[in-house]
C-alpha atoms as a PDB file:
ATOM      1  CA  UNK A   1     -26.244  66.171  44.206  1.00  0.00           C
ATOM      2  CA  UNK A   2     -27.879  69.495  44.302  1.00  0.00           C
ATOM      3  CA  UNK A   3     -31.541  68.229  44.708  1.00  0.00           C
ATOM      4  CA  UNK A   4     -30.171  65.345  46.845  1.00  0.00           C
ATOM      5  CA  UNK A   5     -29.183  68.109  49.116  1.00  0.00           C
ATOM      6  CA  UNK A   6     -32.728  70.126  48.448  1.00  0.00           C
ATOM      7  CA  UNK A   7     -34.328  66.801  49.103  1.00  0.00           C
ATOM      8  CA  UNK A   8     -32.774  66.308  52.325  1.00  0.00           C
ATOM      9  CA  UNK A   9     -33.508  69.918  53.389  1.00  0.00           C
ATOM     10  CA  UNK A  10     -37.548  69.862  52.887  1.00  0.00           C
ATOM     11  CA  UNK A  11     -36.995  66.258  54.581  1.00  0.00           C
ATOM     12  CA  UNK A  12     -35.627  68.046  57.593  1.00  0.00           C
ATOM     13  CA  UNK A  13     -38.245  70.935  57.464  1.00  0.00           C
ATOM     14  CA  UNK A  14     -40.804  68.172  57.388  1.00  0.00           C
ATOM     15  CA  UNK A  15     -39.312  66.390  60.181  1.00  0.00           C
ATOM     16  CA  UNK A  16     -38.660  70.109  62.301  1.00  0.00           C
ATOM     17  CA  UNK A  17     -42.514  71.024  61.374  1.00  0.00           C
ATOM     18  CA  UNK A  18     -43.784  67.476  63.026  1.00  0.00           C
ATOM     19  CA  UNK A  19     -40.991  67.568  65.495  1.00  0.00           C
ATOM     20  CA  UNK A  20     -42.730  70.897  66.654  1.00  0.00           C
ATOM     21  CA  UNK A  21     -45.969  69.792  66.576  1.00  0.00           C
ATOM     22  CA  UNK A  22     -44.897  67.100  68.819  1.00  0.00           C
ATOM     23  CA  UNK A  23     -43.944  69.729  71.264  1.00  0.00           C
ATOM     24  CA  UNK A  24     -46.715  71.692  70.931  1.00  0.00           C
ATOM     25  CA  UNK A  25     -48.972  68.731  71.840  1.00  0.00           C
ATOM     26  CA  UNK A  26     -47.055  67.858  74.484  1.00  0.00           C
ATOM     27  CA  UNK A  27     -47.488  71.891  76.238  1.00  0.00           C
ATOM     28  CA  UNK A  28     -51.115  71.232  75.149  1.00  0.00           C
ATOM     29  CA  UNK A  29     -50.782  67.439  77.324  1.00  0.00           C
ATOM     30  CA  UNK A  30     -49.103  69.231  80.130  1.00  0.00           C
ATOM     31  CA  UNK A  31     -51.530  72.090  80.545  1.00  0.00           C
ATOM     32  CA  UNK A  32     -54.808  69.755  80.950  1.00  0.00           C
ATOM     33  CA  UNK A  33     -53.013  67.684  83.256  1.00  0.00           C
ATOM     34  CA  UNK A  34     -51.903  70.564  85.324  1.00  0.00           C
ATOM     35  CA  UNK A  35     -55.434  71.646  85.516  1.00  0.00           C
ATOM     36  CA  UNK A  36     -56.534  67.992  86.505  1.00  0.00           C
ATOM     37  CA  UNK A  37     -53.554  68.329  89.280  1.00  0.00           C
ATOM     38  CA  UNK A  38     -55.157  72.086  90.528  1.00  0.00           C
ATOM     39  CA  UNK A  39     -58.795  70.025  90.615  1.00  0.00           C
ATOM     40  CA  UNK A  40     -57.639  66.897  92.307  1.00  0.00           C
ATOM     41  CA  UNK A  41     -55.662  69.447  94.765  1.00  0.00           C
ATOM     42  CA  UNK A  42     -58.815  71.542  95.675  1.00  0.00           C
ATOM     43  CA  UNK A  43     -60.954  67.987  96.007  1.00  0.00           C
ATOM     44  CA  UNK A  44     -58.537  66.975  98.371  1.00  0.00           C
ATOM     45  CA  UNK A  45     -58.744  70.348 100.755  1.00  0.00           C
ATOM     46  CA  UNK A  46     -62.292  69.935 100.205  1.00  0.00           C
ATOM     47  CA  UNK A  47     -61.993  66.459 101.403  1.00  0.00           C
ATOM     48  CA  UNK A  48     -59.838  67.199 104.533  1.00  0.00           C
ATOM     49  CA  UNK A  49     -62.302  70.269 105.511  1.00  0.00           C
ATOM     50  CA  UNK A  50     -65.247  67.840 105.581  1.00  0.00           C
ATOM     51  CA  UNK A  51     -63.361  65.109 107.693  1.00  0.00           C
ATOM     52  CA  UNK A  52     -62.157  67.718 110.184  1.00  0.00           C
ATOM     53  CA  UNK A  53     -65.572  69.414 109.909  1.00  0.00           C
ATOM     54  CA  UNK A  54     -67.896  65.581 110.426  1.00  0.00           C
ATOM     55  CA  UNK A  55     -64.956  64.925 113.499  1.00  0.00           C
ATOM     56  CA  UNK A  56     -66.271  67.931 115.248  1.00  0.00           C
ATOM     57  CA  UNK A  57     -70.035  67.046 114.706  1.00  0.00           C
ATOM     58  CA  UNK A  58     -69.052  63.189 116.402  1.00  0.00           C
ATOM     59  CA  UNK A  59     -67.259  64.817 119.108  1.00  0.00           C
ATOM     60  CA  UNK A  60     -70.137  66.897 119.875  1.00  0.00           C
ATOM     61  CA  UNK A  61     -72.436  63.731 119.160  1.00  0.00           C
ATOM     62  CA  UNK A  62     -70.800  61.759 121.635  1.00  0.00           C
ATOM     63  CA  UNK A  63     -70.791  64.940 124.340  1.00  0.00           C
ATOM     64  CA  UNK A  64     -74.861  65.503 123.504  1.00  0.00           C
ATOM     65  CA  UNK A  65     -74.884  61.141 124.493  1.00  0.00           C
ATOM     66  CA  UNK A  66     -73.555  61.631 127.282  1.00  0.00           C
ATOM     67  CA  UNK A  67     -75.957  64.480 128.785  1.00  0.00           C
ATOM     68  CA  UNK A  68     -78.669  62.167 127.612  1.00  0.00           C
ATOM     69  CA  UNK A  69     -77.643  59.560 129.330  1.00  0.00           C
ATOM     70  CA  UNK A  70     -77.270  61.418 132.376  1.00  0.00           C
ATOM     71  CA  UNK A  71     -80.522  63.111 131.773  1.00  0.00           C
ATOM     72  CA  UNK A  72     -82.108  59.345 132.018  1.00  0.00           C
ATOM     73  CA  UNK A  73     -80.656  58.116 134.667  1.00  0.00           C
ATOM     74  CA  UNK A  74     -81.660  61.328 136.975  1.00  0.00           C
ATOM     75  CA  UNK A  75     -85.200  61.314 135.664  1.00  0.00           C
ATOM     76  CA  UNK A  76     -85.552  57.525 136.370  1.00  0.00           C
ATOM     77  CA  UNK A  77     -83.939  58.077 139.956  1.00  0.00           C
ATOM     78  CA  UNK A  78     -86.523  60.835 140.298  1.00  0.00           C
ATOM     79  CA  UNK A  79     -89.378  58.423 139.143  1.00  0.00           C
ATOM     80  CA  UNK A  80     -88.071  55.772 141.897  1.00  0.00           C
ATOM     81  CA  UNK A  81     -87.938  58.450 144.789  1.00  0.00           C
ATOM     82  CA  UNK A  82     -91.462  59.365 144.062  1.00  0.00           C
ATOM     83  CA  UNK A  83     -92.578  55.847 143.837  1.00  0.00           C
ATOM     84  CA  UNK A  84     -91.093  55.598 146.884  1.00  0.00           C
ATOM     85  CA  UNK A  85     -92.769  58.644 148.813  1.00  0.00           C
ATOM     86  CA  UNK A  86     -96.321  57.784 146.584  1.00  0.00           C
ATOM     87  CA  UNK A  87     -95.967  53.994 148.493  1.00  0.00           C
ATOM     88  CA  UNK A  88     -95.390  55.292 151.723  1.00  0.00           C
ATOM     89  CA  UNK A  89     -97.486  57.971 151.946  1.00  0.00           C
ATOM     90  CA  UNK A  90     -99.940  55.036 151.532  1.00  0.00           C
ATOM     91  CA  UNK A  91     -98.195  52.622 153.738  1.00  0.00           C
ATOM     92  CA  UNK A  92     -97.683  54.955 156.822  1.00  0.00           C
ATOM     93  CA  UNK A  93    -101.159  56.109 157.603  1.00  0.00           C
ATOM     94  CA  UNK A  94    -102.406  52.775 157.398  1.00  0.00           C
ATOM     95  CA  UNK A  95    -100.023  51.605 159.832  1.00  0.00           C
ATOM     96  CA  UNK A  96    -100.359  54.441 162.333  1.00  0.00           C
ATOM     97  CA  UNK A  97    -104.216  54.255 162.401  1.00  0.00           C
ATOM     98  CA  UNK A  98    -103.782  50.537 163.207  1.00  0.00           C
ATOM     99  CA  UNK A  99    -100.859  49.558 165.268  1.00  0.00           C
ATOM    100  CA  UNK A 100    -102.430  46.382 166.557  1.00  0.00           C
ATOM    101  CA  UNK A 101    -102.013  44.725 163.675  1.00  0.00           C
ATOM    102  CA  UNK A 102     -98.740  44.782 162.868  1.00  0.00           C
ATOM    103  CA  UNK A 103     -97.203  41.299 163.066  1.00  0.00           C
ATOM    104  CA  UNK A 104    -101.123  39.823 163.338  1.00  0.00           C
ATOM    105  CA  UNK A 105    -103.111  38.261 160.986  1.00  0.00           C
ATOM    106  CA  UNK A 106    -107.048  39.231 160.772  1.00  0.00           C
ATOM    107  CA  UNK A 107    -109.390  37.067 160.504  1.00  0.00           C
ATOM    108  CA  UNK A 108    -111.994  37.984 157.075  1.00  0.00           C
ATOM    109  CA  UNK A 109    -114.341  35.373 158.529  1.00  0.00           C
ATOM    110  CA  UNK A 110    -114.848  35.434 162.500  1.00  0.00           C
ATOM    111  CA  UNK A 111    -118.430  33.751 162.448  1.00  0.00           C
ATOM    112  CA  UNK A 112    -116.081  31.115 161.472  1.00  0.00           C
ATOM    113  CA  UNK A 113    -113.589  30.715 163.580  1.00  0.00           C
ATOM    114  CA  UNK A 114    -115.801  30.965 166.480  1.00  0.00           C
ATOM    115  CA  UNK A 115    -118.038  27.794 164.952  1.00  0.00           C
ATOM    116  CA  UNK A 116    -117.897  24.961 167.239  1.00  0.00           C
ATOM    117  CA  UNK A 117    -117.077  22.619 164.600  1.00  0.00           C
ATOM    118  CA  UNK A 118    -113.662  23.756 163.953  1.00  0.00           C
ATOM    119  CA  UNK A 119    -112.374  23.774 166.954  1.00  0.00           C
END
């Protein structure tokens, strides 16, 4: 009965040593993850800084699009108005040093016209 009972005893020392091993690789289990949870954590700000950080840089995009656009259309309404002034500063002395013919088509061939035949 005696080394029943001494039996039993290193059977429950054996058990209490692996039983605390157990618990010790548990600690060891919930230590790593805890420092996975701290890494995923930071990733995450990290994360949310670039997203606010790339939001800011479309805003701004979309703000620098808009001057662009307005940029164009101003310089092609400038190219139009001096189209506009090149073609009548063309036009307008032509017609003022020949009023007469306003309305009146020339004739390029008048030995022609005045040819008896065609008459």
């Amino acid at each position: 009965a005696i080394e029943q009972r001494y039996d039993d005893i290193l059977k429950l020392e054996k058990s209490i040593k692996e039983l605390h091993a157990m618990f010790h690789d548990l600690a060891l289990l919930v230590e790593s993850q805890g420092e996975m949870l701290d890494n995923i954590e930071h990733i995450t700000n990290s994360t949310q800084n670039y997203l606010e950080r790339a939001n800011d840089e479309l805003t701004e995009a979309q703000d620098y699009q808009a001057k662009a656009r307005k940029k164009c259309i101003c310089i092609i309404g400038l190219i139009i108005i001096l189209l506009i002034i090149t073609v009548l500063s063309i036009v307008i002395p032509i017609v003022t040093r020949n009023p007469q013919t306003i309305g009146t088509t020339t004739n390029k061939y008048p030995q022609i016209a005045q040819s008896p035949r065609l008459r």
